[in-house]
Protein backbone atom coordinates (compact mmCIF):
# COMPACT_ATOMS: atom_id res chain seq x y z
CA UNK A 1 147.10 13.13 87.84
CA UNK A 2 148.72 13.65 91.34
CA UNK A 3 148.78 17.34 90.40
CA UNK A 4 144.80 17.32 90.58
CA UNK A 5 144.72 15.75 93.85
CA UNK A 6 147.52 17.90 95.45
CA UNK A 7 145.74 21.43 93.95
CA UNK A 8 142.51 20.29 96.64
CA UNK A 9 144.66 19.93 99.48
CA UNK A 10 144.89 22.76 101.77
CA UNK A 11 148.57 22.55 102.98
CA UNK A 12 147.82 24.96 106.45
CA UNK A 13 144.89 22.24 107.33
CA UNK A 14 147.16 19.19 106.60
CA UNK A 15 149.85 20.67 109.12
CA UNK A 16 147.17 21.43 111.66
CA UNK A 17 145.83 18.03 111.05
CA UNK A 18 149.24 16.29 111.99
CA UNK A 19 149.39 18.44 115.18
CA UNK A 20 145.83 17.29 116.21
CA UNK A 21 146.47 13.34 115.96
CA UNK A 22 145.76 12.13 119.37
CA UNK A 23 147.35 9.31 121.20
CA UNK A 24 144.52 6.76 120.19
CA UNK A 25 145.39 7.62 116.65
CA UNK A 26 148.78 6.63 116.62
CA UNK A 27 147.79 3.22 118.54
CA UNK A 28 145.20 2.59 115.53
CA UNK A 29 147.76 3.43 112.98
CA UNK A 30 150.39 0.92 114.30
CA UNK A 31 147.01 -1.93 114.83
CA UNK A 32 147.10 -1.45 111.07
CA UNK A 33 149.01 -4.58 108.91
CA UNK A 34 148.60 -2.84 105.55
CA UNK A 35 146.10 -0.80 103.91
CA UNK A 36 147.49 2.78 106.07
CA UNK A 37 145.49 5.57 105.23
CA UNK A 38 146.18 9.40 104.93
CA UNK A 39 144.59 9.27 108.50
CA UNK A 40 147.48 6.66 109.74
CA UNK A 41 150.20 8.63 107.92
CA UNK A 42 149.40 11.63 109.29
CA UNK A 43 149.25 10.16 112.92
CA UNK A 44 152.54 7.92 112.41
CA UNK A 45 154.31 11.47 111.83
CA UNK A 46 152.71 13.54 114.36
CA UNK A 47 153.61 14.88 118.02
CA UNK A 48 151.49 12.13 119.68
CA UNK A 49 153.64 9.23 118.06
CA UNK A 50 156.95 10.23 120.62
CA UNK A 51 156.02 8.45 122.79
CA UNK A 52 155.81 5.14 119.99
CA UNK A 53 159.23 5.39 118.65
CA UNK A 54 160.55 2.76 120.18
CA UNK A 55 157.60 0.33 119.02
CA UNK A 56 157.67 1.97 115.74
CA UNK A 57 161.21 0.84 115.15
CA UNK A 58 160.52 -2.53 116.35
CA UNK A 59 157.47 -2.58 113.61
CA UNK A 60 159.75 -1.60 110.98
CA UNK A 61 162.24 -4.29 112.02
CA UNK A 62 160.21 -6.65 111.89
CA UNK A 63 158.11 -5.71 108.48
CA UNK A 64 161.92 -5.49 106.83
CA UNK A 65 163.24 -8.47 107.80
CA UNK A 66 159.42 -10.04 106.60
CA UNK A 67 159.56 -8.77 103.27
CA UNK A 68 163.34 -8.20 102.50
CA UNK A 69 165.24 -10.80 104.63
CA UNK A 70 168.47 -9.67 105.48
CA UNK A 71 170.08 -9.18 102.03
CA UNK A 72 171.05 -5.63 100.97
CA UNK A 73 170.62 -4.46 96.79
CA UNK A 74 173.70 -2.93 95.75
CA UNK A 75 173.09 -0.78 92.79
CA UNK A 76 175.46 2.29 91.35
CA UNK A 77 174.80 5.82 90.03
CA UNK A 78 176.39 6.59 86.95
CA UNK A 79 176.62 10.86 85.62
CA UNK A 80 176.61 11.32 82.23
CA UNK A 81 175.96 14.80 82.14
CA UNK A 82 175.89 17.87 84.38
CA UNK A 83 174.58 20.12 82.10
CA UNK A 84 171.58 21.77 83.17
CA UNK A 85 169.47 24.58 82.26
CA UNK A 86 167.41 24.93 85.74
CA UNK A 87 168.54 27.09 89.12
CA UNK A 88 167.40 24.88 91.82
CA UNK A 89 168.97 26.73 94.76
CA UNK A 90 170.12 23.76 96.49
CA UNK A 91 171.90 21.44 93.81
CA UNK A 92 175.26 21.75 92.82
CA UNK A 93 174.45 21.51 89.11
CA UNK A 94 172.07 24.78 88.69
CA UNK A 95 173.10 26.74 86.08
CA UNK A 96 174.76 30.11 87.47
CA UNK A 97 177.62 27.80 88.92
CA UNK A 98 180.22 28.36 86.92
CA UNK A 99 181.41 24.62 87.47
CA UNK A 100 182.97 22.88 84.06
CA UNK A 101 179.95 20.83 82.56
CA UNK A 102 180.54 17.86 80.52
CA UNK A 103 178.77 15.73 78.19
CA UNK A 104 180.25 12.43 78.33
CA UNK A 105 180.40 11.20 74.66
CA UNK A 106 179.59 7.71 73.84
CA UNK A 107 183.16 6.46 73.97
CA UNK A 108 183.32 7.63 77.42
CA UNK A 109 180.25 6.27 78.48
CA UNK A 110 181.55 2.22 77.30
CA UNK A 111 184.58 3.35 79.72
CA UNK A 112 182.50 3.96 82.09
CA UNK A 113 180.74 1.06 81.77
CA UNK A 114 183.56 -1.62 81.70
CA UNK A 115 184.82 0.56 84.37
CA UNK A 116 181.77 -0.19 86.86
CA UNK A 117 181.79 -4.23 85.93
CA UNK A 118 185.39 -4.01 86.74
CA UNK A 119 184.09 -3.28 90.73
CA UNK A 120 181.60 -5.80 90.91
CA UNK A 121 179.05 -7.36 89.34
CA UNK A 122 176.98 -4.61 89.16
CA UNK A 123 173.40 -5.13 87.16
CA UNK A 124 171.51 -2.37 88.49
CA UNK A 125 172.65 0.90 86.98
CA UNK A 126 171.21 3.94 87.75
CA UNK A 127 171.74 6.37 84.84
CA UNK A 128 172.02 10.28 86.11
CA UNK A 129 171.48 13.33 84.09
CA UNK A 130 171.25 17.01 84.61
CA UNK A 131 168.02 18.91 82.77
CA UNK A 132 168.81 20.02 79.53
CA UNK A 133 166.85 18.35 77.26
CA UNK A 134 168.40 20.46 73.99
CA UNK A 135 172.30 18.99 73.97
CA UNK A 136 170.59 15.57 76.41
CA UNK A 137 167.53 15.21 76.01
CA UNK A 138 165.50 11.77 74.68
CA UNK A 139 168.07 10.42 71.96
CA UNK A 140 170.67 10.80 74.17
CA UNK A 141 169.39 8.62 77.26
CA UNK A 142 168.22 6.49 74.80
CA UNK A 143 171.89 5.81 72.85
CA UNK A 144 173.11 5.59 76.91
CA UNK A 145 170.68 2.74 77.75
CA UNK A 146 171.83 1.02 74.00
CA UNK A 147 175.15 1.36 75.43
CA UNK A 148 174.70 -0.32 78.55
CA UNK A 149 172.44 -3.10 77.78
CA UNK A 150 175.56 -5.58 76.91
CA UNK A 151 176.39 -5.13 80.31
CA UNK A 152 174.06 -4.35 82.99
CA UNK A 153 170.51 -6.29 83.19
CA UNK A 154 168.49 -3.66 85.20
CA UNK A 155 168.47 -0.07 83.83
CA UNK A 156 166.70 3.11 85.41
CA UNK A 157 167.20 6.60 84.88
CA UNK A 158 166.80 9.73 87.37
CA UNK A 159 166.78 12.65 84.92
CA UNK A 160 164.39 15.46 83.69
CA UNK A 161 160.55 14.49 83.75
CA UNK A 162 159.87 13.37 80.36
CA UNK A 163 156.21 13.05 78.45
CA UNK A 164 154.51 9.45 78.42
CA UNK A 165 155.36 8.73 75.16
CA UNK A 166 159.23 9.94 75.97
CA UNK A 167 159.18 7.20 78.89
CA UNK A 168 157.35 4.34 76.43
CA UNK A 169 160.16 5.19 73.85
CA UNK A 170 162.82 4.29 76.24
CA UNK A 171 161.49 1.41 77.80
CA UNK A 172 162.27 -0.15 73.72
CA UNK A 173 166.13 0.61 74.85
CA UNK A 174 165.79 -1.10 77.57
CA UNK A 175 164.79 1.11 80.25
CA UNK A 176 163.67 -0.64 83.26
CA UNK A 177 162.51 1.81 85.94
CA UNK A 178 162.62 5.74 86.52
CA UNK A 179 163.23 7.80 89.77
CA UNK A 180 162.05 11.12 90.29
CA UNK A 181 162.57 13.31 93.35
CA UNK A 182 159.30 15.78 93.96
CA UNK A 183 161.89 17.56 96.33
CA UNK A 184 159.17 18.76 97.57
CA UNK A 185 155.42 19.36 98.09
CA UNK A 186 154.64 22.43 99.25
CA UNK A 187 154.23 24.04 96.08
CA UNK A 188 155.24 27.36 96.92
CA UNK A 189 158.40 26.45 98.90
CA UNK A 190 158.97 24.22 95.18
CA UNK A 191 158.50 27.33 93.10
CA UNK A 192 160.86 29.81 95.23
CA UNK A 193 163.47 26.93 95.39
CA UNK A 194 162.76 26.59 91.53
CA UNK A 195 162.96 29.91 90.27
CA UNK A 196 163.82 29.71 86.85
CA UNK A 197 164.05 26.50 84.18
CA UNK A 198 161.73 24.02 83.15
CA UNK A 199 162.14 22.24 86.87
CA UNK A 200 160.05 25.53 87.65
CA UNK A 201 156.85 23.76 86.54
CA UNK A 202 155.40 22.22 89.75
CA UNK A 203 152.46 20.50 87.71
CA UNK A 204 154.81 18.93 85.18
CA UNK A 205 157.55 17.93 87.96
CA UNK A 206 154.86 16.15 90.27
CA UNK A 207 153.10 14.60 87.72
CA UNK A 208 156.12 12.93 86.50
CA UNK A 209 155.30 9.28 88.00
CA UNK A 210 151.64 9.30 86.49
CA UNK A 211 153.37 9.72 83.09
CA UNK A 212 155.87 7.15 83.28
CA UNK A 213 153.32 4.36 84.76
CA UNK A 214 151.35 5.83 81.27
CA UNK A 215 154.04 4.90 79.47
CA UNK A 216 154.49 1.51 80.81
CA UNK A 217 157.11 1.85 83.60
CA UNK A 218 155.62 -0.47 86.30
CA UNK A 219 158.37 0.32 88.39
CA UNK A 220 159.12 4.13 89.72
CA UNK A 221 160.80 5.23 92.52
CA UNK A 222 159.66 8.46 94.55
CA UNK A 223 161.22 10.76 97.26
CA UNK A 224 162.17 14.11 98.65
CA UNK A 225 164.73 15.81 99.82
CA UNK A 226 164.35 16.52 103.00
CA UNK A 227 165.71 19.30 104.68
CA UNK A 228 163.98 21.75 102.55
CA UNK A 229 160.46 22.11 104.13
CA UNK A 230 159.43 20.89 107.52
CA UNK A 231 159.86 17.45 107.40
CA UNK A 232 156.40 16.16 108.75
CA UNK A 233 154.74 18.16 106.15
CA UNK A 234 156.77 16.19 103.61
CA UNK A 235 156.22 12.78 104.79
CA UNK A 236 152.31 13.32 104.81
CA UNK A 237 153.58 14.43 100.56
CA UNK A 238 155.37 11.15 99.82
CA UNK A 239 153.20 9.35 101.74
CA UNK A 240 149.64 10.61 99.91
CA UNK A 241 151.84 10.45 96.15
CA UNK A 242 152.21 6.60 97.22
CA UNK A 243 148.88 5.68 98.04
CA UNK A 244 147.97 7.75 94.95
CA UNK A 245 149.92 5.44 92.48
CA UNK A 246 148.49 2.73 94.16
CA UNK A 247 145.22 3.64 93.92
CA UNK A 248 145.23 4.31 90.22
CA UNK A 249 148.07 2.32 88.67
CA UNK A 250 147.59 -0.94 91.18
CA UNK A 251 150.71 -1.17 92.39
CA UNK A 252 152.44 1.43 94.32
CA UNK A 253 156.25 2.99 93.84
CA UNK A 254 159.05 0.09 93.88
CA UNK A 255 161.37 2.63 96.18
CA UNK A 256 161.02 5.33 98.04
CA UNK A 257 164.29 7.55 98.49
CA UNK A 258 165.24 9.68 101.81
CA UNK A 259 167.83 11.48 100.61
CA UNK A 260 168.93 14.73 103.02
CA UNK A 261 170.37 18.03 101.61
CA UNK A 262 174.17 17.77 101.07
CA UNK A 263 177.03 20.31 100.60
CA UNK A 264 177.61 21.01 96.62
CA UNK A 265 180.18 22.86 95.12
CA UNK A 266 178.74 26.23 96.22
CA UNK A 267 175.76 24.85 98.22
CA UNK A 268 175.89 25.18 101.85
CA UNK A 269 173.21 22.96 103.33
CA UNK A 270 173.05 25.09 106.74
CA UNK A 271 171.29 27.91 104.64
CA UNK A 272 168.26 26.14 104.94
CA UNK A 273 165.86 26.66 107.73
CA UNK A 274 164.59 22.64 107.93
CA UNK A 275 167.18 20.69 108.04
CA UNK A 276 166.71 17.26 110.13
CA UNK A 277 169.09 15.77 112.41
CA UNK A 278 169.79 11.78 113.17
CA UNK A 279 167.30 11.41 115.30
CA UNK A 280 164.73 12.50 113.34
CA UNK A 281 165.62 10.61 110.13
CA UNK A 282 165.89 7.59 111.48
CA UNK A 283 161.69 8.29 113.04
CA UNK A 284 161.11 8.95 108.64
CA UNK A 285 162.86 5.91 107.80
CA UNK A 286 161.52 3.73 110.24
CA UNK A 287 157.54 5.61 109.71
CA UNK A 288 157.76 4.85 105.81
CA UNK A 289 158.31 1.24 106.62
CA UNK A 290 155.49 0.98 108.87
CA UNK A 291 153.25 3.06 106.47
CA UNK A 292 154.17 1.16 103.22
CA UNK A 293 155.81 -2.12 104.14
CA UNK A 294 156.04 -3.82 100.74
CA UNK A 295 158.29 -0.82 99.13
CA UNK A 296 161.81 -0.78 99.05
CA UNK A 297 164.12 2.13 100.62
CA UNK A 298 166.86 3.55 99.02
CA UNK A 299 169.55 5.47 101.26
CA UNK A 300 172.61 6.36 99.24
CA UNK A 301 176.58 7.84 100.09
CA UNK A 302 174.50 11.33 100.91
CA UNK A 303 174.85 9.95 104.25
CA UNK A 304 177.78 8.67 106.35
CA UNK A 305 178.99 5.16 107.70
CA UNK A 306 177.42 6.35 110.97
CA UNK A 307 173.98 7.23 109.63
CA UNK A 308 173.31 4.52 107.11
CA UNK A 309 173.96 1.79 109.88
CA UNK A 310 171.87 3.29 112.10
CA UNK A 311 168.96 2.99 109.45
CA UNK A 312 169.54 -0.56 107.62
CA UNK A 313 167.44 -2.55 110.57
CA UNK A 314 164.07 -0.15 110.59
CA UNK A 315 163.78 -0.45 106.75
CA UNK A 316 166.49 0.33 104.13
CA UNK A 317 166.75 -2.26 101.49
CA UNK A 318 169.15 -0.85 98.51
CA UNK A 319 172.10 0.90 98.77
CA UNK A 320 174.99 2.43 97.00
CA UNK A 321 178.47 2.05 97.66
CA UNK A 322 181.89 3.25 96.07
CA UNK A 323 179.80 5.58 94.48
CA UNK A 324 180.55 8.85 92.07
CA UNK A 325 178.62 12.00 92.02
CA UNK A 326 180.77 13.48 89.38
CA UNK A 327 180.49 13.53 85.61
CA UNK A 328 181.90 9.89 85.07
CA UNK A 329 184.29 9.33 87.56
CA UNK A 330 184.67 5.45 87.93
CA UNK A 331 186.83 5.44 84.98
CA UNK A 332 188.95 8.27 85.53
CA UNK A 333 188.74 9.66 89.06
CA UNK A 334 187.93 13.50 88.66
CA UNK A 335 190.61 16.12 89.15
CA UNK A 336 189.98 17.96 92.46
CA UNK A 337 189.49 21.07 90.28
CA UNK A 338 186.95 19.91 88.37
CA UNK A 339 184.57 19.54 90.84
CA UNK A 340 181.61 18.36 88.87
CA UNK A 341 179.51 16.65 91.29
CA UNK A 342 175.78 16.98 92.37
CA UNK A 343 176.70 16.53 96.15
CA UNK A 344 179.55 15.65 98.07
CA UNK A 345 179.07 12.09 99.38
CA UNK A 346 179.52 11.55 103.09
CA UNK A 347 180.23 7.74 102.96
CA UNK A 348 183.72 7.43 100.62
CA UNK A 349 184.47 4.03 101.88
CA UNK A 350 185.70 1.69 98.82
CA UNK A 351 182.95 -1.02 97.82
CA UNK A 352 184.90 -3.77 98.90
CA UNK A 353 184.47 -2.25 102.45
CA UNK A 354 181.13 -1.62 102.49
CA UNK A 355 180.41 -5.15 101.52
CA UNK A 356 182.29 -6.22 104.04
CA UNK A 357 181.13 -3.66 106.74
CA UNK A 358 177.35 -5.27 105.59
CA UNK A 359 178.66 -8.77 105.92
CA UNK A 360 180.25 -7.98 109.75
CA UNK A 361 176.86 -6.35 110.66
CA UNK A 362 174.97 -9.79 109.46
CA UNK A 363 173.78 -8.44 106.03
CA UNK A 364 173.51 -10.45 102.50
CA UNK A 365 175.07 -7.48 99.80
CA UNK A 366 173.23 -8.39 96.43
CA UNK A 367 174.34 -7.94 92.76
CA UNK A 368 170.55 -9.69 91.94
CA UNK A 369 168.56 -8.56 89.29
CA UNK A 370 166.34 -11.52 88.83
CA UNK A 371 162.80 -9.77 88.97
CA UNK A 372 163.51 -7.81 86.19
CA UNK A 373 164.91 -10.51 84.00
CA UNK A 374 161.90 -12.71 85.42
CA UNK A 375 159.58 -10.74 84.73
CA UNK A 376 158.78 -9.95 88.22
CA UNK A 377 157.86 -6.70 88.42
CA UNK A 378 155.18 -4.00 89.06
CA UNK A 379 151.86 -5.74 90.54
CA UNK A 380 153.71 -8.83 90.20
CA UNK A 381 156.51 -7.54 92.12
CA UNK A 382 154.56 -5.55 94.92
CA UNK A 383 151.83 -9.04 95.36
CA UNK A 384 155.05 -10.86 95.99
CA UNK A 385 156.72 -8.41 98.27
CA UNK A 386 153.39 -8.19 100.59
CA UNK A 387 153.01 -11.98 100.84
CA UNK A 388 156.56 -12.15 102.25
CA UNK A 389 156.96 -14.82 98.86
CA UNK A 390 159.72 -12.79 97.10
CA UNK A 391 161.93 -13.98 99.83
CA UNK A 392 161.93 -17.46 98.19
CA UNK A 393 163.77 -15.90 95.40
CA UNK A 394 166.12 -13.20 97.02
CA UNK A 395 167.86 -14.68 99.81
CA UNK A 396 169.23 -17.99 97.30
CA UNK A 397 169.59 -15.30 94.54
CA UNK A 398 171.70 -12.94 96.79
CA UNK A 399 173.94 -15.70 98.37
CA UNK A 400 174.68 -17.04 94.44
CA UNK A 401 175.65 -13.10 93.40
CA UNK A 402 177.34 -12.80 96.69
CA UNK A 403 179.80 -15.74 95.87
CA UNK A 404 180.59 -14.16 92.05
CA UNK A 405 181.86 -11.15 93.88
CA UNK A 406 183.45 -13.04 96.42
CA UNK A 407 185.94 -15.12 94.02
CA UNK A 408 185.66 -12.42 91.20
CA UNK A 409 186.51 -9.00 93.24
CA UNK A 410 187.08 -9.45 96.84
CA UNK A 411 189.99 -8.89 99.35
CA UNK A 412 191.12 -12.07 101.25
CA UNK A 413 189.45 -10.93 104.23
CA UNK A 414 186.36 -9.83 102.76
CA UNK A 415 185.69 -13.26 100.94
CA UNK A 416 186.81 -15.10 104.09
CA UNK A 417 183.56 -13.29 106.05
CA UNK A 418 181.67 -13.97 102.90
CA UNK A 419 181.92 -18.20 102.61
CA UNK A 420 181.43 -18.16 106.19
CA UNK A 421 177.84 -16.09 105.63
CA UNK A 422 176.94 -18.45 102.66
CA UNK A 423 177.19 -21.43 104.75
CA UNK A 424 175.38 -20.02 107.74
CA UNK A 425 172.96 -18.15 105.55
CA UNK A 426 172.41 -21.33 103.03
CA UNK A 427 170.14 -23.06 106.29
CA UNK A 428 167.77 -20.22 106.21
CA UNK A 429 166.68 -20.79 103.01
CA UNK A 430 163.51 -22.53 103.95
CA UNK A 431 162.93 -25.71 101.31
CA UNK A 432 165.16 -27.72 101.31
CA UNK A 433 165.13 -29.08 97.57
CA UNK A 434 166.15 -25.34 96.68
CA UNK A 435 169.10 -25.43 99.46
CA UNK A 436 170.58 -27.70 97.20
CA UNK A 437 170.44 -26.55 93.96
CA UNK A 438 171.93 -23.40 95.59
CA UNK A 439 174.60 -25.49 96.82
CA UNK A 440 175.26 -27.18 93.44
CA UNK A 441 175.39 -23.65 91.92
CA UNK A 442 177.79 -22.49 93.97
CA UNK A 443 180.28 -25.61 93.02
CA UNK A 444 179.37 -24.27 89.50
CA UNK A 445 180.07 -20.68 90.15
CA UNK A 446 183.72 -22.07 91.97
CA UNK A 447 184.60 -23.65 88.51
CA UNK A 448 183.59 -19.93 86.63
CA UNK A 449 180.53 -20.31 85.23
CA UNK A 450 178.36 -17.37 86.40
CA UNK A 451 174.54 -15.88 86.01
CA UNK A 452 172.07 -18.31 88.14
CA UNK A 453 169.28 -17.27 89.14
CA UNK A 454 165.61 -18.24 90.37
């Protein structure tokens, strides 16, 4: 367990250690392909990498655009609950906020549902839960998944940590992947920001990713949120938990997540002493790509128009857009009242324009959910992803989705930047035999016939 390893670190040394990289460090570090060590991690985050920022985010370029093309994942967050029995002091949901919780029944949750598919074509659904396992705990993530598998092909779930068996139970509802935030790794900064409720645990919480690989999830996503302890600190965390799972399970975390504290209902986010500016979370983004190339990186509506296009190039490949943070909310929009959400999001653009903001910026937005329904996942997945080989599947898979959202959702404008893309973007696709059985399917997907895929 990741617990075991983390109780023989010495935090204080592992600070002083990133403060003693030297400039030939950093150079070694970036001579590095794959195969970064705790060594190259630590150097990639220190003091003596300034001075490589600059060749750092050329790096990351060029790994993302290696392993993840230009296309973009879309995927969307759904709430079903905000009920939650822990006091995290930072979250919007802990439980001495007297905020109105809801429990969205299962009626609400098909609304919900038909209400995300009426956006786009979404297939990667994020399920979101508070932590209180008594009133939604196992059977009801379980009846949510039932729910959704008519219409969504890729199902994950970022809710409490659950026990190995828990996770296998799921996965025969459908559930695809799981994300868990460590928040962080500095176990006593975790403990004071987790004062009371089973969150308080910092054993349990961290070795939440070892479970669900034991219970046959191949496909976890990590992450902290940063802002809470000092950043470098935190990267050396996520980075070690990575190469953990790796080491292990075979085949490292799917995502990694840079989420920054947010304002909440009765969260202020200037209350804490580490918050990072732009600067230095585009360095974090553009250091995780160069440390673990073959992962992909999630940055959500946390963070503004601004901030997220700063980031795509040096390494983010899935994002959300349109989102809700509220109980529900795609459905029904939330009375301002109500004020149910986790976080307020920074980025309340409509989907339509943020697929068409990704489009002007020379992006491929994807609805593609292909390695799951293929099979292609975990080791499979990750052997693909560090060959550069998955891009044989995404860019013809994205361009195919892109065109069903094109003629099935878009504004005029929107799908007149789209068919343009398709066109250009069709050439890139490197054999030529699969250039045209794109092209065929997209005749196919004019006439209304939907869902190809390689």
């Amino acid at each position: 367990m990741f617990s075991d390893e983390l109780e023989k670190i010495s935090w204080e040394e592992t600070t002083k250690a990133i403060y003693s990289k030297t400039d030939a460090d950093v150079r070694r570090a970036l001579g590095k392909k794959e195969h970064l060590d705790v060594n190259d991690f630590m150097a990639l985050i220190s003091p003596a990498a300034t001075p490589y920022l600059e060749v750092m985010a050329r790096l990351s370029q060029k790994y993302t655009m290696e392993r993840f093309g230009k296309t973009i994942s879309m995927f969307v967050p759904l709430y079903i609950t905000n009920s939650c029995t822990n006091s995290c002091v930072y979250c919007g949901f802990h439980i001495s906020n007297p905020m109105k919780r809801t429990i969205l029944t299962e009626e609400e949750i098909i609304n919900e549902y038909k209400a995300i598919k009426r956006l786009a074509p979404f297939e990667n659904l994020l399920l979101v839960t508070g932590e209180n396992p008594a009133a939604a705990g196992v059977p009801y993530i379980a009846r949510a998944l039932d729910l959704a598998k008519p219409y969504f092909s890729n199902l994950q779930i970022e809710v409490m940590p659950l026990k190995a068996e828990e996770y296998k139970e799921l996965t025969h509802h459908g559930l695809n992947g799981v994300i868990c935030f460590q928040e962080t790794y500095n176990k006593e900064s975790y403990e004071h920001l987790h004062p009371t409720g089973p969150k308080h645990d910092y054993a349990y919480h961290t070795e939440a990713m070892d479970r669900a690989m034991e219970g046959g999830i191949d496909d976890v996503g990590i992450g902290v949120l940063f802002g809470l302890e000092l950043y470098r600190y935190e990267f050396a965390g996520l980075l070690m938990h990575a190469e953990h799972l790796e080491s292990v399970f075979g085949v490292g975390p799917h995502t990694i997540s840079v989420p920054r504290i947010r304002h909440a209902d009765d969260i202020d986010p200037s209350a804490f002493d580490n918050g990072i500016d732009d600067d230095t979370f585009a360095k974090i983004v553009a250091c995780i790509r160069v440390a673990v190339p073959y992962t992909g990186m999630i940055v959500s509506t946390r963070e503004s128009q601004e901030s997220r296009e700063r980031v795509l190039s040096l390494g983010v490949s899935q994002i959300s857009g349109g989102s809700s943070t509220s109980v529900g909310g795609y459905y029904e929009k939330e009375a301002e009242e109500d004020k149910s959400a986790q976080f307020d999001v920074s980025d309340n653009r409509t989907l339509d324009e943020i697929v068409k903001w990704l489009m002007d910026l020379g992006y491929i937005p994807s609805f593609c959910t292909a390695c799951y329904r293929e099979g292609r996942t975990g080791d499979r997945f990750m052997s693909l992803c560090k060959s550069g080989q998955i891009q044989n599947c995404c860019l013809p898979n994205a361009l195919m989705t892109l065109k069903e959202y094109l003629i099935d959702y878009a504004a005029p404008e929107t799908k007149e930047i789209g068919e343009s893309l398709i066109l250009e973007e069709i050439k890139s696709i490197p054999k030529e035999k699969i250039q045209e059985i794109v092209r065929k399917n997209l005749v196919e997907i004019e006439k209304g016939n939907r869902d190809f895929r390689f």
